[in-house]
Protein backbone atom coordinates (compact mmCIF):
# COMPACT_ATOMS: atom_id res chain seq x y z
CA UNK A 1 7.99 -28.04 7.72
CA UNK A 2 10.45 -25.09 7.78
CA UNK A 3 8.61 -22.24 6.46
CA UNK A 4 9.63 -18.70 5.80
CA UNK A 5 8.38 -15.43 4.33
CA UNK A 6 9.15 -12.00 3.12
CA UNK A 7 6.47 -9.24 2.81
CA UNK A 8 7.18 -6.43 -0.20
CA UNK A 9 5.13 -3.26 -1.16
CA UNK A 10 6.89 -0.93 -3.10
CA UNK A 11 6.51 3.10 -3.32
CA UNK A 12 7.87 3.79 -7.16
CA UNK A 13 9.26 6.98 -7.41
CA UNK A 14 12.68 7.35 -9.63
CA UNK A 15 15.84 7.99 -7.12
CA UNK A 16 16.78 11.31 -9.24
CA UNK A 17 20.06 11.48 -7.67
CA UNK A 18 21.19 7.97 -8.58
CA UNK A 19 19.38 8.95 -11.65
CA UNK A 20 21.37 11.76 -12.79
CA UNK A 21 24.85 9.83 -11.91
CA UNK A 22 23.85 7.38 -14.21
CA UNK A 23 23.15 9.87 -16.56
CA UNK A 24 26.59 12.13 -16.10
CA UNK A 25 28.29 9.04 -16.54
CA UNK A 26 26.39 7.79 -19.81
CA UNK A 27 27.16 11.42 -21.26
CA UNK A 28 31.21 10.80 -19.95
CA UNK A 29 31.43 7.65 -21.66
CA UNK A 30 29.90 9.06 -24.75
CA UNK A 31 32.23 12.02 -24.75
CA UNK A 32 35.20 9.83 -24.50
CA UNK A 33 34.57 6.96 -26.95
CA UNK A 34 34.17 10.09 -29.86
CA UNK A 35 37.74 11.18 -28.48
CA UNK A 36 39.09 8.00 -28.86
CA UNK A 37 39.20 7.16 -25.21
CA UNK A 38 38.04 4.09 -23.60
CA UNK A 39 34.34 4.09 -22.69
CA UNK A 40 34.00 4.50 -18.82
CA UNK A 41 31.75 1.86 -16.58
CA UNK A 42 28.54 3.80 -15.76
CA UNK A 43 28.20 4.14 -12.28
CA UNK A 44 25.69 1.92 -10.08
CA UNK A 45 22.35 2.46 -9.73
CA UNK A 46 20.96 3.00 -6.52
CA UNK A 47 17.83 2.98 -4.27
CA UNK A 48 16.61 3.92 -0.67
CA UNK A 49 15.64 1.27 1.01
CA UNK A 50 13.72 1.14 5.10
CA UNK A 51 14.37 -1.87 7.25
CA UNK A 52 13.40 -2.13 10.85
CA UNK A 53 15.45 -3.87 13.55
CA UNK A 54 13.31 -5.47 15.76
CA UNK A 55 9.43 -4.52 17.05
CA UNK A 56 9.11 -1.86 19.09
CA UNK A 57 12.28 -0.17 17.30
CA UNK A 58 12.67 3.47 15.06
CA UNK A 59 13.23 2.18 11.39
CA UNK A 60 15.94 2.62 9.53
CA UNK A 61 16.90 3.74 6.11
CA UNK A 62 19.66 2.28 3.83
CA UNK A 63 20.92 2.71 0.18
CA UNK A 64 20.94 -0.59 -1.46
CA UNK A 65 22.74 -1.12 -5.46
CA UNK A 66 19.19 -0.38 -7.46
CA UNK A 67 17.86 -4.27 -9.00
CA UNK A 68 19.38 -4.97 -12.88
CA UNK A 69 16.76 -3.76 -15.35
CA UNK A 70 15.41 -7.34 -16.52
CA UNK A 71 16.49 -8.62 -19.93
CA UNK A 72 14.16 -9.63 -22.80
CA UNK A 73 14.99 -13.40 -22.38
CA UNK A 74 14.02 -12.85 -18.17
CA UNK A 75 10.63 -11.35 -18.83
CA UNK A 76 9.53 -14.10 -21.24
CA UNK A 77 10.44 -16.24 -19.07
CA UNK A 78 8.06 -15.33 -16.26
CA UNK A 79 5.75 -14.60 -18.64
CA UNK A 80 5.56 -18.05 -19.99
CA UNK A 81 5.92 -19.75 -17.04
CA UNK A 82 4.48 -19.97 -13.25
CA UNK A 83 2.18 -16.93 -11.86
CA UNK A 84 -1.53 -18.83 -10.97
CA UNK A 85 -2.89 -16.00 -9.79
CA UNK A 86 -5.37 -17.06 -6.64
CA UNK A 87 -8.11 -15.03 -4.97
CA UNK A 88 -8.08 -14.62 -1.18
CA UNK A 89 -10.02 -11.89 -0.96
CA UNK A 90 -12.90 -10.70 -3.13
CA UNK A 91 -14.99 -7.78 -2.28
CA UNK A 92 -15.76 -6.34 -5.56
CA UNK A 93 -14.88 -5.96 -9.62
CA UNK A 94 -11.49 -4.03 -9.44
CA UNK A 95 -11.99 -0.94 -10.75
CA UNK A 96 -13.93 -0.12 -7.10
CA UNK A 97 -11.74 -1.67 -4.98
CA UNK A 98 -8.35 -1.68 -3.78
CA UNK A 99 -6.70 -4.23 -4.99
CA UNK A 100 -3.68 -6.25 -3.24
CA UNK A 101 -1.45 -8.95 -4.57
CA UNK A 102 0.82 -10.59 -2.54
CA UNK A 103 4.26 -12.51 -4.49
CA UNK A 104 5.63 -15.39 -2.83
CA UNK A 105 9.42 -16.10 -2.36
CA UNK A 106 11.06 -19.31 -1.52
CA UNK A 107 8.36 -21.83 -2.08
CA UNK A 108 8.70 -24.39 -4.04
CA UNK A 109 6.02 -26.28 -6.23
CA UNK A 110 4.95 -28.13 -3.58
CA UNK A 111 4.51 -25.40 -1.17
CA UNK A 112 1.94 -23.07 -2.61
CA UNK A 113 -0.70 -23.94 -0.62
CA UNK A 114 1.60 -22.80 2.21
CA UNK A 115 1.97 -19.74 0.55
CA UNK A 116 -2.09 -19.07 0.45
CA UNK A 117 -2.43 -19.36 4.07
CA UNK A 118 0.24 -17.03 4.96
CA UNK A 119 -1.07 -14.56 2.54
CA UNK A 120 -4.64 -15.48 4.61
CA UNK A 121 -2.37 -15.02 7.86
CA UNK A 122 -0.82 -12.24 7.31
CA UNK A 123 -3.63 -9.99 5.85
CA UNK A 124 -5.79 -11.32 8.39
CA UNK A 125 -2.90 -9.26 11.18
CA UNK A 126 -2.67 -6.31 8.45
CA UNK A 127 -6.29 -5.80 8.44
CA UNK A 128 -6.48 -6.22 12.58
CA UNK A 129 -4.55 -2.44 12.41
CA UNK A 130 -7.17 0.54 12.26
CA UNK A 131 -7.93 1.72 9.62
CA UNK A 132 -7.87 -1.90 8.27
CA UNK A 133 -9.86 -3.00 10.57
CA UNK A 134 -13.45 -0.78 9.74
CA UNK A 135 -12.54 -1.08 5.96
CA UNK A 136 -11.55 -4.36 4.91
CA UNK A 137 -14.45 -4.79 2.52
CA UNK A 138 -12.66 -1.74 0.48
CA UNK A 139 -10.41 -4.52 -0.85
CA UNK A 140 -9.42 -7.76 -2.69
CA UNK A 141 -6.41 -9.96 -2.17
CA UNK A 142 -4.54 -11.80 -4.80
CA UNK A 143 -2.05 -14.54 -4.25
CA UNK A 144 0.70 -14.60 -7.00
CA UNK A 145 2.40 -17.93 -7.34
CA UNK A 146 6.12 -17.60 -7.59
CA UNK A 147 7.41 -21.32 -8.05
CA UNK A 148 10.99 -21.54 -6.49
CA UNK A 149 13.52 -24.29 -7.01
CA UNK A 150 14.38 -23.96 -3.37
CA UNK A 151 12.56 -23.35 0.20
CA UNK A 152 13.45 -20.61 2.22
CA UNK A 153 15.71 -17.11 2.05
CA UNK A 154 19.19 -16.55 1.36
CA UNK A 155 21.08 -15.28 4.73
CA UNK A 156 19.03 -17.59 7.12
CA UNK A 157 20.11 -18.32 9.26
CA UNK A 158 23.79 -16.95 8.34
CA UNK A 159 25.10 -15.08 5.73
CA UNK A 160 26.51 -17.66 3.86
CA UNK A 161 23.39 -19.70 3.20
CA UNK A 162 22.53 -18.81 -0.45
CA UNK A 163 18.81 -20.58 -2.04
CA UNK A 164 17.77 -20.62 -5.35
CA UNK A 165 14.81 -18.25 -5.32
CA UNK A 166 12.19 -16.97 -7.86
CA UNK A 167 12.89 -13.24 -6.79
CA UNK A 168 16.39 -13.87 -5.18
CA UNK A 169 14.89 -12.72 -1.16
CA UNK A 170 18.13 -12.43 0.95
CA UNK A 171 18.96 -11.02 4.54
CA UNK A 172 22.29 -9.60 4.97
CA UNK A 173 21.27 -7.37 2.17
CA UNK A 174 24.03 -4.72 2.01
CA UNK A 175 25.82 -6.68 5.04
CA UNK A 176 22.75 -5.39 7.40
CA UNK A 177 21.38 -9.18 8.72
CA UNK A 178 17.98 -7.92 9.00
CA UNK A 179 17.41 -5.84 5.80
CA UNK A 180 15.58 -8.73 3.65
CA UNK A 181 15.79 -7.45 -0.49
CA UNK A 182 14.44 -8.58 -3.24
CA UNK A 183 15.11 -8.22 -7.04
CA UNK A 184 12.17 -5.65 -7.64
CA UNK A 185 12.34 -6.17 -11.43
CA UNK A 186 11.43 -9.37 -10.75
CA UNK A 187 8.82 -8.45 -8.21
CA UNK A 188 6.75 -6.47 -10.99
CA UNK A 189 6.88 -8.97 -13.10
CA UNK A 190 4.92 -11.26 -11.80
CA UNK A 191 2.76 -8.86 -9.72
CA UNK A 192 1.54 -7.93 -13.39
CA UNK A 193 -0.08 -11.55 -13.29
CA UNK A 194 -2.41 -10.30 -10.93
CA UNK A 195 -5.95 -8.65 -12.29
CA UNK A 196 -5.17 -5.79 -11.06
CA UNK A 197 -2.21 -4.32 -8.06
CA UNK A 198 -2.68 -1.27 -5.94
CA UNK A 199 -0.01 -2.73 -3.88
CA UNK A 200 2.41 -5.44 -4.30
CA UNK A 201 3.21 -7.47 -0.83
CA UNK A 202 5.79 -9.84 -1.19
CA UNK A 203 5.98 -12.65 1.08
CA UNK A 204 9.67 -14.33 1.78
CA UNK A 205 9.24 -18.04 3.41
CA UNK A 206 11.41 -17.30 6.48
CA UNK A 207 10.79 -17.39 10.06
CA UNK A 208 13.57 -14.93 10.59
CA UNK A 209 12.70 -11.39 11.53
CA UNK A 210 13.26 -8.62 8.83
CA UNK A 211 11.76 -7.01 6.30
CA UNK A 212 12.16 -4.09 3.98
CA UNK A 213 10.08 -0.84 2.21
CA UNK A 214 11.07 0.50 -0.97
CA UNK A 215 10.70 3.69 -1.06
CA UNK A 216 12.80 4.84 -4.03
CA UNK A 217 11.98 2.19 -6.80
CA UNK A 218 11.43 3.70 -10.32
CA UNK A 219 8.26 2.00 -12.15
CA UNK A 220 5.88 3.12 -14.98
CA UNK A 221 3.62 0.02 -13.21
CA UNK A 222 1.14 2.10 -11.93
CA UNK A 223 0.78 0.72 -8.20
CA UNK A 224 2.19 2.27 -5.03
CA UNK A 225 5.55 0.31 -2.94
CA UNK A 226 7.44 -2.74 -2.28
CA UNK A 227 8.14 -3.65 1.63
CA UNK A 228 9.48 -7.03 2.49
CA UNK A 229 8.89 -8.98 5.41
CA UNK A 230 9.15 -12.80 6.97
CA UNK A 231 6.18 -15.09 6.77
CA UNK A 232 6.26 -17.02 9.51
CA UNK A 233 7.72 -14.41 11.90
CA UNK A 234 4.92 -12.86 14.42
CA UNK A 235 6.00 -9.20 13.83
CA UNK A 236 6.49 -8.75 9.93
CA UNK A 237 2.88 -7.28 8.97
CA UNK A 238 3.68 -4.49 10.99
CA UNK A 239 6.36 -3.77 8.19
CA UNK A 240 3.81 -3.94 5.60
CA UNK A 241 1.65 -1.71 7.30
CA UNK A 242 3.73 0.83 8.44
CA UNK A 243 4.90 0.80 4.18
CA UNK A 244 1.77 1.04 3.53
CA UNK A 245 1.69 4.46 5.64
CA UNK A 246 3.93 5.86 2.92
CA UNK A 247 2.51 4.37 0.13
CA UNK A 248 -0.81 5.37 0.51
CA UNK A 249 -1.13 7.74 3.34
CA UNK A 250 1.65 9.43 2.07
CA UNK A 251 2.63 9.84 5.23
CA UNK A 252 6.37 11.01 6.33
CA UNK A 253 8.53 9.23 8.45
CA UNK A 254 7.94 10.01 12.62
CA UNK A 255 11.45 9.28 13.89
CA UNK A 256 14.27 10.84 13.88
CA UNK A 257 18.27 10.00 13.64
CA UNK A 258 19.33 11.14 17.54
CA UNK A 259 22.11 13.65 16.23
CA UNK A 260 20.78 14.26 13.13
CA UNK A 261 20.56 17.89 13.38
CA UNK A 262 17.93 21.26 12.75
CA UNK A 263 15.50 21.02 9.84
CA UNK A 264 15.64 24.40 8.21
CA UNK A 265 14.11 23.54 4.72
CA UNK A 266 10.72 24.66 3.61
CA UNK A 267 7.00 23.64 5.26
CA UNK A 268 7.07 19.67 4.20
CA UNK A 269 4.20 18.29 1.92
CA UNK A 270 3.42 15.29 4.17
CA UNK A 271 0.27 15.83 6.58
CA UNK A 272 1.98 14.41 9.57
CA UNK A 273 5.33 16.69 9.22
CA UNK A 274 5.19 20.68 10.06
CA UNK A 275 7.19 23.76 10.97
CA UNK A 276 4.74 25.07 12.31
CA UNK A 277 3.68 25.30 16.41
CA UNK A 278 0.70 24.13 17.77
CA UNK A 279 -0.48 27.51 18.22
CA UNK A 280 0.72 28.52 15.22
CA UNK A 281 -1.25 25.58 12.94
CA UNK A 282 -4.50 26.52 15.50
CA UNK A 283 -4.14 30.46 14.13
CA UNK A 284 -3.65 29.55 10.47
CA UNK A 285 -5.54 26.83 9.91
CA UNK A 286 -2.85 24.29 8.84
CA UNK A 287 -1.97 20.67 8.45
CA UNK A 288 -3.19 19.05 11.60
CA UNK A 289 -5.30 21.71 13.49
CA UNK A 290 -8.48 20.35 13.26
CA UNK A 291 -7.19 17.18 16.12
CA UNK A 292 -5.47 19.81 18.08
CA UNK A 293 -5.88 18.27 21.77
CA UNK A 294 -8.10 15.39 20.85
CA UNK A 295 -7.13 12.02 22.28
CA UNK A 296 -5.28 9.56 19.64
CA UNK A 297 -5.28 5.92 19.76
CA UNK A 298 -1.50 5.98 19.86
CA UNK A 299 -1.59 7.31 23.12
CA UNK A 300 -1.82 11.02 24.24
CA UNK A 301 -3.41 14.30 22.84
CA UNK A 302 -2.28 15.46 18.89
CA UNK A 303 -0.16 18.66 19.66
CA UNK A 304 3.10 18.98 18.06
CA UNK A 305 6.05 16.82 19.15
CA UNK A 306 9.56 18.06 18.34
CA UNK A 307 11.23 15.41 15.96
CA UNK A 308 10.68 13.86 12.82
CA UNK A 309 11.58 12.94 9.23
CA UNK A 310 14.56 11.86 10.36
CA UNK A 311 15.80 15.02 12.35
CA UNK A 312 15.78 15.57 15.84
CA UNK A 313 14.67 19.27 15.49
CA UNK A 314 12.77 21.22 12.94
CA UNK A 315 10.04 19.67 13.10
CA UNK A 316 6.95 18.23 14.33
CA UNK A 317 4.99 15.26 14.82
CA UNK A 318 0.93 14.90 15.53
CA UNK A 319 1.74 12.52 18.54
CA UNK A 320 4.63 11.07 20.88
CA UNK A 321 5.46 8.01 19.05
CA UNK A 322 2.58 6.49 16.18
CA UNK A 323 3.64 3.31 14.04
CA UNK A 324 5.18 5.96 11.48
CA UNK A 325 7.76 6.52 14.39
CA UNK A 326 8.36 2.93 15.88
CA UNK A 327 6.57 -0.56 15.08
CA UNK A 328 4.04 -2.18 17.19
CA UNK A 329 2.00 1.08 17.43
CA UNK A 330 -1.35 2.49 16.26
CA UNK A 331 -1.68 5.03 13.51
CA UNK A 332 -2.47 8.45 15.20
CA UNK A 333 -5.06 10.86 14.13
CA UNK A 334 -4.14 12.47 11.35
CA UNK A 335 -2.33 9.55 9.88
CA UNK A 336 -5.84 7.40 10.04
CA UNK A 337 -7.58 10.26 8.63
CA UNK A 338 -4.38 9.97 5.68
CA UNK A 339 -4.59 6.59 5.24
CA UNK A 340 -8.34 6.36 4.88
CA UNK A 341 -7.94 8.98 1.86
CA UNK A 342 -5.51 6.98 0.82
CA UNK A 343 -8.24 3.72 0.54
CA UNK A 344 -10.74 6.01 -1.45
CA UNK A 345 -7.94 6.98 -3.84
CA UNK A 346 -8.43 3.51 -5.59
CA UNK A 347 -11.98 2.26 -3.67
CA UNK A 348 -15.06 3.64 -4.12
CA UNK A 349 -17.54 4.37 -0.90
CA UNK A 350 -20.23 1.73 -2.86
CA UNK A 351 -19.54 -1.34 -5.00
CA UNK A 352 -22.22 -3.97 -6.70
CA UNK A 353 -21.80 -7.76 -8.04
CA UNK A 354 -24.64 -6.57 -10.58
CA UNK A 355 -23.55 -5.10 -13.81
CA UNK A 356 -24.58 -2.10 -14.62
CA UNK A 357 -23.82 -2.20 -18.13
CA UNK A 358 -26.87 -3.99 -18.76
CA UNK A 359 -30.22 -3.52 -18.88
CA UNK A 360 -32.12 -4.88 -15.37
CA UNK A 361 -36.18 -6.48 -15.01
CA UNK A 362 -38.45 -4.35 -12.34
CA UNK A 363 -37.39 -8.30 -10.34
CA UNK A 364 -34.04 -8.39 -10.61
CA UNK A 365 -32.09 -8.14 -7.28
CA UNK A 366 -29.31 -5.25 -6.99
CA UNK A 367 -26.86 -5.75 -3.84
CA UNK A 368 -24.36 -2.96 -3.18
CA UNK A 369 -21.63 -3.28 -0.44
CA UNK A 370 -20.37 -0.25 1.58
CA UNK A 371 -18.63 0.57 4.22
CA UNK A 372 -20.03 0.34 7.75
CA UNK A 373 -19.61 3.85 8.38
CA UNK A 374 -21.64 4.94 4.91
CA UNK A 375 -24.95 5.25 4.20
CA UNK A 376 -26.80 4.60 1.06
CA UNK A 377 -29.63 6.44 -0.30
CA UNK A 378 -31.49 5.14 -3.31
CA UNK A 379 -33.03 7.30 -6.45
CA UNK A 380 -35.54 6.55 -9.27
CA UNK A 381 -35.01 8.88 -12.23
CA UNK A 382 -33.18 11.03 -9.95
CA UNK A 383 -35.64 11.75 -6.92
CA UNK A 384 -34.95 10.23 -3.73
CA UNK A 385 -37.01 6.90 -2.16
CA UNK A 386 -36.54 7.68 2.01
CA UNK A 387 -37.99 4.64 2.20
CA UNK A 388 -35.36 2.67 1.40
CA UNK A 389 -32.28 4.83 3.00
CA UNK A 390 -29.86 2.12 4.70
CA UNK A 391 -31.00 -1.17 2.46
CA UNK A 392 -28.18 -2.62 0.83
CA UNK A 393 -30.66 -5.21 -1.24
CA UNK A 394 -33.44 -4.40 -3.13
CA UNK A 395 -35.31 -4.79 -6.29
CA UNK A 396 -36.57 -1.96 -8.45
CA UNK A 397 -40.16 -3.03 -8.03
CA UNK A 398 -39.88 -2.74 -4.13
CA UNK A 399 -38.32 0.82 -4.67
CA UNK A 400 -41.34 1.83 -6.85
CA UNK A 401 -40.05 1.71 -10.32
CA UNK A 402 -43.53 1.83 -11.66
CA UNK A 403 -44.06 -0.65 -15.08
CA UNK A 404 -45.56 2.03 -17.57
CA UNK A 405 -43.92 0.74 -20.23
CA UNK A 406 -40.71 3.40 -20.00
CA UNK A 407 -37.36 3.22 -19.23
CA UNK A 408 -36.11 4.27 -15.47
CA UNK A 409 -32.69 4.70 -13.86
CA UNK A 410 -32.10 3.32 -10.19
CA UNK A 411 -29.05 4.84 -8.79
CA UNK A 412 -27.60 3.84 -5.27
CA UNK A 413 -25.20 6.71 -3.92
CA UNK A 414 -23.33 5.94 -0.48
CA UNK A 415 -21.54 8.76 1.76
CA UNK A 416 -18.80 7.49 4.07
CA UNK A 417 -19.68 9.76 7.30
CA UNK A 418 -16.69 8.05 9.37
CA UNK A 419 -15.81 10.51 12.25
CA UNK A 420 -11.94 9.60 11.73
CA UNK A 421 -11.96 12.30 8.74
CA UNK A 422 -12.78 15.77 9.86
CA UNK A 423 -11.10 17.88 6.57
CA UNK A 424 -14.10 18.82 3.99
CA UNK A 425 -11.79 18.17 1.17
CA UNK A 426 -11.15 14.92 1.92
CA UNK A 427 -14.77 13.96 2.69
CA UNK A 428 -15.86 14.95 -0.59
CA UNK A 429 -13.86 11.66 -1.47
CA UNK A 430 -15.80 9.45 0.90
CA UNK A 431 -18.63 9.10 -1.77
CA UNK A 432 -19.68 7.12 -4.64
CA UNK A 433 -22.70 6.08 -7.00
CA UNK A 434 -23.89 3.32 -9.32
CA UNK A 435 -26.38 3.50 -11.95
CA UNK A 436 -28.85 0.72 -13.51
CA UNK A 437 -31.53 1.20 -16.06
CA UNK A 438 -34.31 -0.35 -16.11
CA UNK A 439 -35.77 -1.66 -19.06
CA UNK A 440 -39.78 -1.13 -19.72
């Protein structure tokens, strides 16, 4: 069978510029029509898109003609038709996890089994990539069935091959052969099938490389990017997961454009981005100081690297060349430390299967689930039971809840002491608690 994929997360942030065109032009049109005039066609929406080459190459960035707000009619539609939402991966109840739902594009009916194992595949390479790797149990995974009348992507393996998709995948997107879009209305649609979507990851049934990250998609949807990339191609998680730098590391962009000139804006929000020196972030205290000289698992000590956000002076890197610079790499340092902030931002250090909405028997079993780095320290009405430091199974009568005829409160709280986060502020984050009562 000829199977293909295409992965997407998308980053939703409204492209102002293309924004305020629209906008100028709306007002024009307006202004005209009371004149008498002709109204004028509003100009095209627009949106920043990243593709990537090849492995091992710099990304790229594009401006792609921004995806046709969907009609009334289109939204029913998906509504009331496909979108079986499957779980790969469950972990925990949503609210403490991370949640991840993954859209397929260019199976037919008959295929969606295919689709579930490269979802399987594919996260199973994601979560291979540190962080990932020491924090998989932070998530769940949700497959989102997205019945096409037709296997495979538009553009493979020319241009003019054209397949009747559910979200309309295509290479040759904007004439570049390996920037794979998608229609990102579409996209959210029937990612809102899933229980809940941190990130969406859409998977295009293609063997060709190319992928995709959206980094300029405007959505009220509440979960961070879109990055497309092939299914059956050995080299297209490493799109999702350098997205997934942006989306929730918040991390900038490592590379740089060869002539692209001097930065002379202000100091950048991103952590991995600076102005500054490495003696000059040492003396004040800024961004990146505290992995000054420390080894990172890109390769090389953190200093500060000239190049970056897409200029070739102006401003720094941590490291000579992390996956936020070219595919195939680790992420350094201070991106790891990033992107581990950005797991807590939607996962909490300790999770349970037991309600804890309900009252629980001195018998009953509580299980919590943490990460390996964390440990968990148990409390009966508030004071700590040593005993039981580290036990991620208990039941209240083994941790002393005494049966005097009162009610009690068992609270696990877990602290993620990982030694890949060194800033206090972030740490705080690293921490979480659950509560049960116990009823007389």
């Amino acid at each position: 069978m000829n199977r293909r994929i295409s992965v997407g997360i998308s980053v939703r942030t409204a492209v102002s510029a293309g924004l305020a065109v629209a906008a100028l032009a709306a007002t024009t049109a307006v202004a005209a029509t009371a004149q008498g005039a002709p109204s004028a066609p509003q100009a095209q929406r627009t949106q920043k898109v990243e593709y990537f080459t090849g492995s091992g190459s710099h990304p790229r960035e594009a401006t792609v003609p921004a995806s046709k707000p969907l009609s009334a009619s289109d939204k029913a539609a998906i509504a009331a038709g496909d979108g079986d939402v499957t779980p790969i991966v469950q972990n925990g109840p949503v609210d403490k996890k991370l949640d991840v739902a993954f859209v397929g594009d260019g199976y037919t009916a008959d295929q969606q089994e295919d689709f579930h194992a490269d979802v399987r595949a594919k996260w199973a390479k994601m979560t291979a990539v540190e962080p990932y790797a020491s924090y998989t149990g932070l998530f769940n995974v949700w497959a989102v069935d997205a019945v096409s009348n037709e296997s495979g992507v538009s553009g493979d393996p020319t241009k003019d091959v054209v397949r009747d998709t559910a979200l309309d995948s295509a290479f040759f997107c904007d004439g570049t052969e390996r920037l794979l879009c998608v229609d990102t209305g579409k996209v959210e649609s029937y990612a809102s099938k899933a229980p809940a979507a941190d990130l969406v990851v859409v998977l295009s049934n293609s063997t060709k490389y190319g992928g995709a990250g959206y980094n300029d998609v405007s959505s009220q949807v509440g979960y961070d990017g879109i990055a497309t990339a092939s299914s059956d191609n050995d080299q297209s998680d490493q799109i999702a997961v350098h997205e997934t730098g942006h989306s929730l590391g918040k991390l900038a962009d490592e590379y740089d454009y060869g002539q692209s000139g001097t930065y002379t804006g202000p100091e950048p929000t991103q952590v991995n981005l600076t102005k500054l020196s490495a003696d000059e972030m040492g003396s004040q205290q800024q961004k990146w100081y505290r992995w000054l000289g420390q080894e990172s698992p890109d390769g090389g000590p953190v200093g500060a690297y000239e190049g970056g956000g897409y200029y070739q002076y102006g401003l720094n890197r941590p490291t000579e060349n992390s996956i936020m610079r070219t595919l195939g790499r680790e992420f350094n340092l201070p991106g790891r430390e990033a992107m581990i902030a950005g797991f807590y931002r939607y996962a909490s250090a300790v999770s349970s299967p037991v309600a804890t909405d309900r009252a629980l028997r001195r018998g009953d079993r509580i299980r919590v689930t943490v990460p390996s780095s964390a440990q968990v320290k148990w409390y009966v009405d508030g004071r700590e039971r040593k005993a039981a430091r580290g036990k991620t199974s208990l039941t209240p009568r083994t941790l002393g809840v005494p049966a005097d005829g009162r009610r009690h409160t068992v609270t696990a709280r877990a602290s993620d002491r990982t030694k890949a986060v060194l800033d206090p502020a972030l740490r705080k984050l690293l921490a979480g608690s659950l509560s049960w009562r116990v009823a007389p």
